[in-house]
N, C-alpha and C. Protein backbone atom coordinates (compact mmCIF):
# COMPACT_ATOMS: atom_id res chain seq x y z
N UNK A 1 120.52 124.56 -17.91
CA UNK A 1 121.74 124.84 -17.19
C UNK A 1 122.42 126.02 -17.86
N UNK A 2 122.68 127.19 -16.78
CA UNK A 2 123.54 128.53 -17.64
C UNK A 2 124.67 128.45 -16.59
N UNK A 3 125.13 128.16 -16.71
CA UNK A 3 126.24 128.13 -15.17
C UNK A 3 127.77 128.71 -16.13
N UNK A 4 128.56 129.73 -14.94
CA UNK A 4 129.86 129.97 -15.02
C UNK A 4 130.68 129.41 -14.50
N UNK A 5 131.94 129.09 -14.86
CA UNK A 5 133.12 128.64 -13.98
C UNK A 5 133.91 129.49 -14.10
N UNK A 6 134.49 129.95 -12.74
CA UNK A 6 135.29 131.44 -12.56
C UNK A 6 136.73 130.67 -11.81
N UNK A 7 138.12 130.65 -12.42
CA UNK A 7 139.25 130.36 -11.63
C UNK A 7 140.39 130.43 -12.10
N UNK A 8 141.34 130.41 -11.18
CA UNK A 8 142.87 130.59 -12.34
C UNK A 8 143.17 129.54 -13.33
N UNK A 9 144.18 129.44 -14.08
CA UNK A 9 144.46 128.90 -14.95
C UNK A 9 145.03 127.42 -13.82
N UNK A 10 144.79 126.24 -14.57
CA UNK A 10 144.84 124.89 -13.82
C UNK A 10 144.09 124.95 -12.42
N UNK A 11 142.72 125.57 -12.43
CA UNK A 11 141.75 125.41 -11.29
C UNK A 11 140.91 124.09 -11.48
N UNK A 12 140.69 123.59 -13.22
CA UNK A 12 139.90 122.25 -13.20
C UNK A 12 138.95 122.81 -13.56
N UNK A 13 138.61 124.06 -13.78
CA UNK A 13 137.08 124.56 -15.06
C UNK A 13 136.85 123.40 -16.16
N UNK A 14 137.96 123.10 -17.01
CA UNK A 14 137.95 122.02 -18.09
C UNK A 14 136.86 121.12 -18.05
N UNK A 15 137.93 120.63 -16.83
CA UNK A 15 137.43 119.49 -16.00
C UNK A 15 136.27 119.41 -15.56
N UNK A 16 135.96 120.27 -14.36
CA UNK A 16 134.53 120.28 -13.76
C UNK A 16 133.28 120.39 -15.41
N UNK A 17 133.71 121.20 -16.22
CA UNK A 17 132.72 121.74 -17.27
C UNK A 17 132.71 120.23 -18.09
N UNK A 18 133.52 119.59 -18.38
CA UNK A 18 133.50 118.08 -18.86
C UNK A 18 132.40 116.94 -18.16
N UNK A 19 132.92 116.98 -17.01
CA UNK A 19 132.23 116.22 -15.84
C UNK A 19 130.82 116.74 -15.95
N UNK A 20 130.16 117.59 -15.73
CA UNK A 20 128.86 118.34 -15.90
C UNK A 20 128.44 117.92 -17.21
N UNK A 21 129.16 118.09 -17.92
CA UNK A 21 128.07 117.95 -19.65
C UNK A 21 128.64 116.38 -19.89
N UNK A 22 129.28 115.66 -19.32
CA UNK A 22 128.61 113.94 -19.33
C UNK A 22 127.02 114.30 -18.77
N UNK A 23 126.77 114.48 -17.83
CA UNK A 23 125.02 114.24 -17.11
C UNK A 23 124.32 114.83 -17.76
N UNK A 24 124.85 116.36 -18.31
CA UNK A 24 123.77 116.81 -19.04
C UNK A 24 124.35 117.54 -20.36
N UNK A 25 124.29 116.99 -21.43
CA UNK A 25 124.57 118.14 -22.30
C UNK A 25 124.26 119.44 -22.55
N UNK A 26 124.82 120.28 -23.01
CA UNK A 26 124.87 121.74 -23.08
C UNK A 26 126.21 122.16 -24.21
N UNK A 27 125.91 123.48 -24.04
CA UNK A 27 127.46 123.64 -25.31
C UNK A 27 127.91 124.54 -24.58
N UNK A 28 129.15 124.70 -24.33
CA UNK A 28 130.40 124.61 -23.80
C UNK A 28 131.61 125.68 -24.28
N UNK A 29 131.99 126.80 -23.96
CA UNK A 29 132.97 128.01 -24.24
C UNK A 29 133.87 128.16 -23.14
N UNK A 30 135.15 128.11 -23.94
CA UNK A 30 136.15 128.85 -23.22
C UNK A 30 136.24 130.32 -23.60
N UNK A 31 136.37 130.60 -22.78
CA UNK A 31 136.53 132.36 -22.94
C UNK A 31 137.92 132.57 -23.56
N UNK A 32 138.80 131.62 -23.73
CA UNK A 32 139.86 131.54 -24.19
C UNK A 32 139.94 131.94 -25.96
N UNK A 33 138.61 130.99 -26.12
CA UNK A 33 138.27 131.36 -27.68
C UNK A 33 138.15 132.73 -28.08
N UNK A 34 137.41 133.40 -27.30
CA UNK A 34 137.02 134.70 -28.11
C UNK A 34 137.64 136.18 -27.44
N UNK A 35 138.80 135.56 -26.19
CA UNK A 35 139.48 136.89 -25.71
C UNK A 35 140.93 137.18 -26.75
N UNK A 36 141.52 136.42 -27.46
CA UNK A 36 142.55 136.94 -27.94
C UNK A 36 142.75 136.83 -29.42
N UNK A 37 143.39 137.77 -30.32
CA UNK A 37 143.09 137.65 -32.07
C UNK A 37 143.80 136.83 -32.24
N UNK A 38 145.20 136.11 -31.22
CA UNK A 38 145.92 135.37 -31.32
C UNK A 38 147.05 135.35 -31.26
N UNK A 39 147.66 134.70 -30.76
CA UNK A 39 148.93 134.62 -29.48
C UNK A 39 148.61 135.36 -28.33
N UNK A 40 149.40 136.50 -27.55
CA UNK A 40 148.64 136.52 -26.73
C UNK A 40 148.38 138.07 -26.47
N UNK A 41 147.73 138.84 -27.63
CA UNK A 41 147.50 139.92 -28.29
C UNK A 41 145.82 139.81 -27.91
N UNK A 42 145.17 140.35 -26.75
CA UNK A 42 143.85 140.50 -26.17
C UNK A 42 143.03 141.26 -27.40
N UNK A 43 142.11 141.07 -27.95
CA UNK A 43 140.79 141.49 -28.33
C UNK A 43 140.35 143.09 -27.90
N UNK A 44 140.05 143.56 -28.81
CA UNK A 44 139.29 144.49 -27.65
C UNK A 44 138.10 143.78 -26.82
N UNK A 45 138.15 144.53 -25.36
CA UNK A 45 136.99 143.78 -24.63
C UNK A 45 135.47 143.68 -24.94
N UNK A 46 134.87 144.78 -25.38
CA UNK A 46 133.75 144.69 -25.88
C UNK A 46 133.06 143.96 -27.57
N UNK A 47 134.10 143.72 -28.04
CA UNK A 47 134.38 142.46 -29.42
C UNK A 47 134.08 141.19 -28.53
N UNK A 48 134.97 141.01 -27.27
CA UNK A 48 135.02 139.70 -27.03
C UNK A 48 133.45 139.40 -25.96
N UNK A 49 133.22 140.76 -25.25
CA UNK A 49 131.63 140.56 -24.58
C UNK A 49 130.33 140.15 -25.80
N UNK A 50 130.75 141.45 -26.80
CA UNK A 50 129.75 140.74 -27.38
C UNK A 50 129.14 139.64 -28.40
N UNK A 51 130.80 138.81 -28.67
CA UNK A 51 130.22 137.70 -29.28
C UNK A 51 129.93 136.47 -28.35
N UNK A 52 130.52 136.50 -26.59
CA UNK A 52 129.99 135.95 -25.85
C UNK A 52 128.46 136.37 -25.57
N UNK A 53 128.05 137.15 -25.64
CA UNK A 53 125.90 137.70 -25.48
C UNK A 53 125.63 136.95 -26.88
N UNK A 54 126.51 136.74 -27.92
CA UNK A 54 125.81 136.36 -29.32
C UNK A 54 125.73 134.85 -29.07
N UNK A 55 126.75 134.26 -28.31
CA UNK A 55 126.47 132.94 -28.24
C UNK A 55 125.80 132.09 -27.29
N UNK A 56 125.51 133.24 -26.18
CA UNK A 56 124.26 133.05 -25.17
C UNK A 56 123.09 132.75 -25.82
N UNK A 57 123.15 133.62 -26.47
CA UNK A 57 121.47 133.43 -27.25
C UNK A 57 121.05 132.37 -28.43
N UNK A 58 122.23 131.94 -28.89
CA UNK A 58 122.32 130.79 -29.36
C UNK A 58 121.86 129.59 -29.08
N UNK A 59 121.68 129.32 -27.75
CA UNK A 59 121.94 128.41 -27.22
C UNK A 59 121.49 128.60 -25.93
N UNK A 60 120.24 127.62 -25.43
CA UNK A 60 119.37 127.42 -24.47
C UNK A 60 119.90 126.87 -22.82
N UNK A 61 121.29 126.14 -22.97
CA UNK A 61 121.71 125.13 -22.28
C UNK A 61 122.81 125.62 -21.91
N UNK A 62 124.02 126.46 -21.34
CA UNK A 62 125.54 126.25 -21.80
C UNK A 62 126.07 126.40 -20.44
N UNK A 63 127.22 126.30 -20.23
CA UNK A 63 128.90 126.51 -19.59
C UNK A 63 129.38 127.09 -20.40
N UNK A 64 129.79 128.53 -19.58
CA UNK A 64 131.04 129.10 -19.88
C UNK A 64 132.36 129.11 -18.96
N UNK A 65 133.58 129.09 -19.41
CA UNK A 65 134.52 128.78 -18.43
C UNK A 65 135.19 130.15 -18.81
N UNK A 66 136.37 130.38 -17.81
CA UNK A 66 137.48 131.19 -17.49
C UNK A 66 137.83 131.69 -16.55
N UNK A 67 138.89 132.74 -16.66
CA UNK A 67 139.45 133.32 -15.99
C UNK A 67 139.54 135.12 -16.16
N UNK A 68 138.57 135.00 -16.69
CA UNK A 68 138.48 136.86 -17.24
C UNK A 68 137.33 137.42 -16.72
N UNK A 69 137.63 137.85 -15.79
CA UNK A 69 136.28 138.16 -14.75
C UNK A 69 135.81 139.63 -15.68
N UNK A 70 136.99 140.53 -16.50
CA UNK A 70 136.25 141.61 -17.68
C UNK A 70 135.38 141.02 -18.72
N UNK A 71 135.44 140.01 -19.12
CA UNK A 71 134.56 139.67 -20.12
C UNK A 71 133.07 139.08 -19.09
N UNK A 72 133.67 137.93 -17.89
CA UNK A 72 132.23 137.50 -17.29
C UNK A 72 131.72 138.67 -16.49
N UNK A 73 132.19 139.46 -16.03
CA UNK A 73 131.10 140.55 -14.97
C UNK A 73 130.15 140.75 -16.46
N UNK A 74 130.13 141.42 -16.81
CA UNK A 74 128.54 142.02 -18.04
C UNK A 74 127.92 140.90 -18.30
N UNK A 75 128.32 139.73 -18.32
CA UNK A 75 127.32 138.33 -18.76
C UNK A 75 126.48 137.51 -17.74
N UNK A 76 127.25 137.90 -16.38
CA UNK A 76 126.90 137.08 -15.36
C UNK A 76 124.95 137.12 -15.77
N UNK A 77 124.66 138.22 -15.58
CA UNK A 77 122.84 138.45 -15.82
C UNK A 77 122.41 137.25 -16.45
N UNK A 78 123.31 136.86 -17.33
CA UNK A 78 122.54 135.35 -18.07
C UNK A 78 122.48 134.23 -17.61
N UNK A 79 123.42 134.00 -16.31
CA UNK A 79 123.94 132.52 -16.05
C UNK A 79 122.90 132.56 -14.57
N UNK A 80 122.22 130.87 -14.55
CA UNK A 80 121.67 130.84 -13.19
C UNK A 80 122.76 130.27 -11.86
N UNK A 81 123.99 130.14 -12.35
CA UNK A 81 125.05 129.69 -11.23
C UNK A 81 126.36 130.18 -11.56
N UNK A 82 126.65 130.66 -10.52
CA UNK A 82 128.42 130.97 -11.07
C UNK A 82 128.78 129.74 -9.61
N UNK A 83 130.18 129.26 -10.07
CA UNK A 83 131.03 128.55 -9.45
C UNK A 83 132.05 128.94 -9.57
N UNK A 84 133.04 129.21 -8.71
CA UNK A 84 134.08 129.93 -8.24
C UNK A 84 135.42 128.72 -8.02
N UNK A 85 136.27 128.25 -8.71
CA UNK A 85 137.03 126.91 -8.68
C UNK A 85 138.54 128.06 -7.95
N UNK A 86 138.68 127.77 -6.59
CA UNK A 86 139.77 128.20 -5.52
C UNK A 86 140.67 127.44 -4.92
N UNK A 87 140.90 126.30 -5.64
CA UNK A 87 141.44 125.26 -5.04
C UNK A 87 143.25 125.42 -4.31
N UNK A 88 143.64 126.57 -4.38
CA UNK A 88 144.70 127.17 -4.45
C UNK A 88 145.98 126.89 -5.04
N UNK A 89 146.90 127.95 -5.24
CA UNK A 89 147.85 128.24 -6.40
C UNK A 89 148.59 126.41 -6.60
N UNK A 90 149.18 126.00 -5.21
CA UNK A 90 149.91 124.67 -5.54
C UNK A 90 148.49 123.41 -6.33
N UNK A 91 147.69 123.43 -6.46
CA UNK A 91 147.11 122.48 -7.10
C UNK A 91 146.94 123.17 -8.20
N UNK A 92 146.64 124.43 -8.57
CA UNK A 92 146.52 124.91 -10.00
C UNK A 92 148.04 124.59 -10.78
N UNK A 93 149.14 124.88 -10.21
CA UNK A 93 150.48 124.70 -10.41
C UNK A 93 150.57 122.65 -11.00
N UNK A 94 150.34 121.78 -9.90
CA UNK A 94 150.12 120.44 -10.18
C UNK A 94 149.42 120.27 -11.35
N UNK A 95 148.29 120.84 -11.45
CA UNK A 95 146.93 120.71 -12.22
C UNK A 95 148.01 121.28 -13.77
N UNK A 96 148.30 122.41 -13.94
CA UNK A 96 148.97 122.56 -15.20
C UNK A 96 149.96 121.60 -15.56
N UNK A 97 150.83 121.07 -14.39
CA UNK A 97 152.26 120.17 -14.72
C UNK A 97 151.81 119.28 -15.16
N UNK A 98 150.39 118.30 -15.37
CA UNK A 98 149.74 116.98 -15.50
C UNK A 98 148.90 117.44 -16.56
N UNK A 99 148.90 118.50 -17.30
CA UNK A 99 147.60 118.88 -18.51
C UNK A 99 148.00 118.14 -19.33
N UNK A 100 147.22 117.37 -20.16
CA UNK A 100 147.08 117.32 -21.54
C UNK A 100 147.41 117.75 -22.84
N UNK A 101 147.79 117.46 -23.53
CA UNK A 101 147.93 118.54 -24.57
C UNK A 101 146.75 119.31 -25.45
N UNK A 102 146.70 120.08 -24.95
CA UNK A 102 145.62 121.33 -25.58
C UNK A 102 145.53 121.46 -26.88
N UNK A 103 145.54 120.75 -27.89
CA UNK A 103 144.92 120.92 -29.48
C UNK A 103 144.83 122.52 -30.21
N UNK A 104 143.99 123.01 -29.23
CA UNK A 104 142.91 123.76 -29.50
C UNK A 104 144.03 125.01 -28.93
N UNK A 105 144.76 125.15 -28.39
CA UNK A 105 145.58 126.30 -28.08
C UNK A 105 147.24 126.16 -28.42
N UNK A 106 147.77 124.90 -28.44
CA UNK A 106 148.95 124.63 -29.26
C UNK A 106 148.93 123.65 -30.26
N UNK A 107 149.62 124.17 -31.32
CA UNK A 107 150.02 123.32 -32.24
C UNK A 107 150.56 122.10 -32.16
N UNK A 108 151.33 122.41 -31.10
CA UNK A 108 151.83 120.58 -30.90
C UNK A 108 152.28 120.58 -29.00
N UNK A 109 152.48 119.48 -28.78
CA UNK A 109 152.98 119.11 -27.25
C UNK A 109 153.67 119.82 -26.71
N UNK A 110 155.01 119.93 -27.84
CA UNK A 110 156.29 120.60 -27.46
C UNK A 110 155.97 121.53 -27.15
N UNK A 111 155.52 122.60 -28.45
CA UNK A 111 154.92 123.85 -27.97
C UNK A 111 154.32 124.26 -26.59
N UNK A 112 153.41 123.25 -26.04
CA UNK A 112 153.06 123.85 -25.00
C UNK A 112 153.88 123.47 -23.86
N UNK A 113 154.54 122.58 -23.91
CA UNK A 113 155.51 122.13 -22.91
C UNK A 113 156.82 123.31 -22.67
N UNK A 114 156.72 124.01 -24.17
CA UNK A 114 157.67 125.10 -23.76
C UNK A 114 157.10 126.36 -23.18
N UNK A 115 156.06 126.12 -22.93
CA UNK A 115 155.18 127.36 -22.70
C UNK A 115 155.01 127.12 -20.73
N UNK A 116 154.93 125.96 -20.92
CA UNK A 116 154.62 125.46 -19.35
C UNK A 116 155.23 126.31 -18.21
N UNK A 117 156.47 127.05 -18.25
CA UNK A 117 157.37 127.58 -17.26
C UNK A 117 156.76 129.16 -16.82
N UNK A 118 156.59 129.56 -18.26
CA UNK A 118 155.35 131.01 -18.28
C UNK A 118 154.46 130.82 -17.56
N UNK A 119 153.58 129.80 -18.01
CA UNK A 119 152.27 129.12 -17.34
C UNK A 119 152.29 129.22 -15.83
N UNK A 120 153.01 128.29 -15.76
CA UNK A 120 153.44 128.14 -14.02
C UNK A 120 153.88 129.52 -13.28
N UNK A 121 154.96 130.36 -13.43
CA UNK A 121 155.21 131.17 -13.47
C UNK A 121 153.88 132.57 -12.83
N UNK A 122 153.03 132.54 -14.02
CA UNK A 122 151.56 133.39 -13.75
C UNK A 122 150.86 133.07 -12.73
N UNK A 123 150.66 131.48 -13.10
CA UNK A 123 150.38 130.95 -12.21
C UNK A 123 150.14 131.15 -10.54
N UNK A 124 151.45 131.28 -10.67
CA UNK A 124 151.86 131.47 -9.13
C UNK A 124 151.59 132.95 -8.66
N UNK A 125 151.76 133.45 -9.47
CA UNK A 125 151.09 135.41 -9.34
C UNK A 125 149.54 135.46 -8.62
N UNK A 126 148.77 134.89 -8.82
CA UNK A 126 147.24 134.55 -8.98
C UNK A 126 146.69 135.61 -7.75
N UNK A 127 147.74 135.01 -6.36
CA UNK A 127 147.15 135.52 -5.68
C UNK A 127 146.85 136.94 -5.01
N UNK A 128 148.63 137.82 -6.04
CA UNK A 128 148.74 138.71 -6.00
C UNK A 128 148.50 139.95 -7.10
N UNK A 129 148.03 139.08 -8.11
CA UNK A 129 147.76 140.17 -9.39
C UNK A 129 146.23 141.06 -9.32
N UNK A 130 146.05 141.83 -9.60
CA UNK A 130 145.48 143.32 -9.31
C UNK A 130 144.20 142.67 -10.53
N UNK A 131 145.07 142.46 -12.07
CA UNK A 131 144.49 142.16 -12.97
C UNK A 131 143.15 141.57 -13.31
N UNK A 132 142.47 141.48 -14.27
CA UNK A 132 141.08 140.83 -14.69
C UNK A 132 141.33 138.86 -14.12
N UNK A 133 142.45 139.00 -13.91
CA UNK A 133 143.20 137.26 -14.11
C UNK A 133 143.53 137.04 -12.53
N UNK A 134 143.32 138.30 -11.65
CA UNK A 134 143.36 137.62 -10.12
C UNK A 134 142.63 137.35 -9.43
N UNK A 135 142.82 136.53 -8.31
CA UNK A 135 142.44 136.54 -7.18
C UNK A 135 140.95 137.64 -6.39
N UNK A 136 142.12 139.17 -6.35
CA UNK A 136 141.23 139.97 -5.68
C UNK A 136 139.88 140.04 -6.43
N UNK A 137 139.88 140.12 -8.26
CA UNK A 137 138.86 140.73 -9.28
C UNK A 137 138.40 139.70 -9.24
N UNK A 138 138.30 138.42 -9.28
CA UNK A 138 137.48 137.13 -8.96
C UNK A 138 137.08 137.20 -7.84
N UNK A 139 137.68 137.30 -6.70
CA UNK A 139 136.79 137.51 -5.58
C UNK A 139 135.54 138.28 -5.50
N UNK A 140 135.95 139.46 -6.08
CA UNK A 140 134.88 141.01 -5.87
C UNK A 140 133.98 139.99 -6.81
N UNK A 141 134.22 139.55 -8.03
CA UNK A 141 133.15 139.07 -8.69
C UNK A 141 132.31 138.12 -8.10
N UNK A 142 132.92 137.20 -7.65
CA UNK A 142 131.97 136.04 -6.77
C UNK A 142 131.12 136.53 -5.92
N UNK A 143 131.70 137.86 -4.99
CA UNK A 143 131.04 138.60 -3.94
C UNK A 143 129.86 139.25 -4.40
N UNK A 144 130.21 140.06 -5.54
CA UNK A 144 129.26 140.76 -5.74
C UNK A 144 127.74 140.16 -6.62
N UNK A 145 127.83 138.79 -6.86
CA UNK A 145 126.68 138.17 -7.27
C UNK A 145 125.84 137.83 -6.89
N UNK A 146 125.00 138.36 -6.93
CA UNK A 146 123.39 137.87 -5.73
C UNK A 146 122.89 136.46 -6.08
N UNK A 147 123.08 136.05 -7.35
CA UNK A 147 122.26 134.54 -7.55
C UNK A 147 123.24 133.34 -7.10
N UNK A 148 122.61 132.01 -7.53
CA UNK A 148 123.29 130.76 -7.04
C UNK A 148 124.60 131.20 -7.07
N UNK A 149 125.30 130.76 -6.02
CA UNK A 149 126.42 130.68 -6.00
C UNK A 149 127.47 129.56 -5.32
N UNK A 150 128.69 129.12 -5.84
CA UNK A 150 129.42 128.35 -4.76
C UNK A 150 130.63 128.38 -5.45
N UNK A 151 131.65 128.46 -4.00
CA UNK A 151 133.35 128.65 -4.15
C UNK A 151 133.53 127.03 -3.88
N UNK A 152 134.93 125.98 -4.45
CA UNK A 152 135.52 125.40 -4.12
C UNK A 152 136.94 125.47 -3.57
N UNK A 153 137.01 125.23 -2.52
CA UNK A 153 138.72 125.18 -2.38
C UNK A 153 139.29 124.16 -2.50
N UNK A 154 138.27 123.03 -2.40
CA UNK A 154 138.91 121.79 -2.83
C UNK A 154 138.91 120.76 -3.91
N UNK A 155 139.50 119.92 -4.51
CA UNK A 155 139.07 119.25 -5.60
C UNK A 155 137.91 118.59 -5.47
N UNK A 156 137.85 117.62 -3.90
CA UNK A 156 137.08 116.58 -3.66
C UNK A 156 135.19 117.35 -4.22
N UNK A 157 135.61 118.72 -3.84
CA UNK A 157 134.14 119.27 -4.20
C UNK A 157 133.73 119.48 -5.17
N UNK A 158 134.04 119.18 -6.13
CA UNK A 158 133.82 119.57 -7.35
C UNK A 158 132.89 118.08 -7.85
N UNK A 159 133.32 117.29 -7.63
CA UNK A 159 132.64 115.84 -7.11
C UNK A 159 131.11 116.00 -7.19
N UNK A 160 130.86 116.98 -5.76
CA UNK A 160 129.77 117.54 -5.06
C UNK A 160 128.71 118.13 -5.99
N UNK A 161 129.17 119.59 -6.94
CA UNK A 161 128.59 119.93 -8.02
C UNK A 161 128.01 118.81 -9.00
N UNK A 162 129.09 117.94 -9.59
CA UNK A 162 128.89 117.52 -10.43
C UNK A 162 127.52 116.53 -10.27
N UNK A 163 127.76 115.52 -8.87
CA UNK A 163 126.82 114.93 -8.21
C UNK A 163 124.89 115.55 -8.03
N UNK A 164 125.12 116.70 -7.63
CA UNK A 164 124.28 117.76 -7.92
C UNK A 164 123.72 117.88 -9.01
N UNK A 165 124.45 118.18 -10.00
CA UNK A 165 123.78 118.99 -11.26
C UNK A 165 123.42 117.46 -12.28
N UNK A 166 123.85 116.14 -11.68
CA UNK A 166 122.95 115.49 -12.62
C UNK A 166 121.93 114.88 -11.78
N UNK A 167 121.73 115.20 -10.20
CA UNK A 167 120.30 114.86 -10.17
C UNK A 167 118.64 116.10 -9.95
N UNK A 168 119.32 117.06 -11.03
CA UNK A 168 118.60 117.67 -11.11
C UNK A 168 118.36 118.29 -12.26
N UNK A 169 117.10 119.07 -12.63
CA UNK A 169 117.23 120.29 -13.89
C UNK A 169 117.43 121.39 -13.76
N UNK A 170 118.25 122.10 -14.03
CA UNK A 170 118.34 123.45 -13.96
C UNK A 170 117.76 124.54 -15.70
């Protein structure tokens, strides 16, 4: 399994990429890890492409998730599926108001609970931002991929994938 998950922030990548590696294990990247030096001060892009190609090769099996269609366009060549999570802005919006607390990106609850309004906020931009982080540049990306492919707009489908990918090998 080399599969991408391409969607805005609270599309359910997490999620769907969780659900998938119950059936089958694989190892598992947020692009979150290796796009920023920290806070929210971006990487240069080609630092962050190429320790994503370093950890391709690492590793026989994986999911990568995000929302940075600059770092996934140059990688796509590796993955045999991209999935496109479109479920639109009000469930990504829901989907953030009900997250978890993220460990791995805040220090504590609060923290991200104060962060939540930003969140939401972008959020809601999705469909109009120009950026590596919209709509249109995710689209062109989904479009322009000749291999497996599939968009969700809905949650229930994601179900569908998951159902999929454990009765088979990829």
């Amino acid at each position: 399994m080399k599969v991408i998950l391409l969607g805005n922030a609270g599309a359910g990548k997490t999620t769907l990429s969780r659900l998938l590696l119950a059936k089958r294990p694989a190892a598992r990247l947020s692009l979150d890890e290796v796009a920023f030096l920290g806070g929210t001060e971006r990487r240069p892009l080609q630092d962050s492409i190429e320790d994503v190609r370093c950890w391709i090769l690492r590793h026989s099996s994986w999911i990568i998730e995000g929302c940075y269609a600059d770092i996934i366009e140059p990688i796509l060549v590796y993955c045999d599926e991209l999935i496109f999570l479109n479920p639109g802005v009000d469930v990504c919006v829901a989907n953030c108001r009900s997250r978890p607390w993220e460990p791995d990106k805040f220090r504590s609850r609060k923290e991200q609970d104060e962060n939540l309004d930003n969140l939401i906020q972008w959020v809601r931009t999705y469909e109009k931002r120009s950026d590596e982080y919209g709509l249109p540049r995710h689209r062109a990306l989904y479009d322009s991929f000749d291999g497996k492919k599939s968009e969700f707009t809905q949650l229930c489908q994601y179900e569908t994938v998951w159902q999929d990918h454990s009765s088979r090998q990829l």
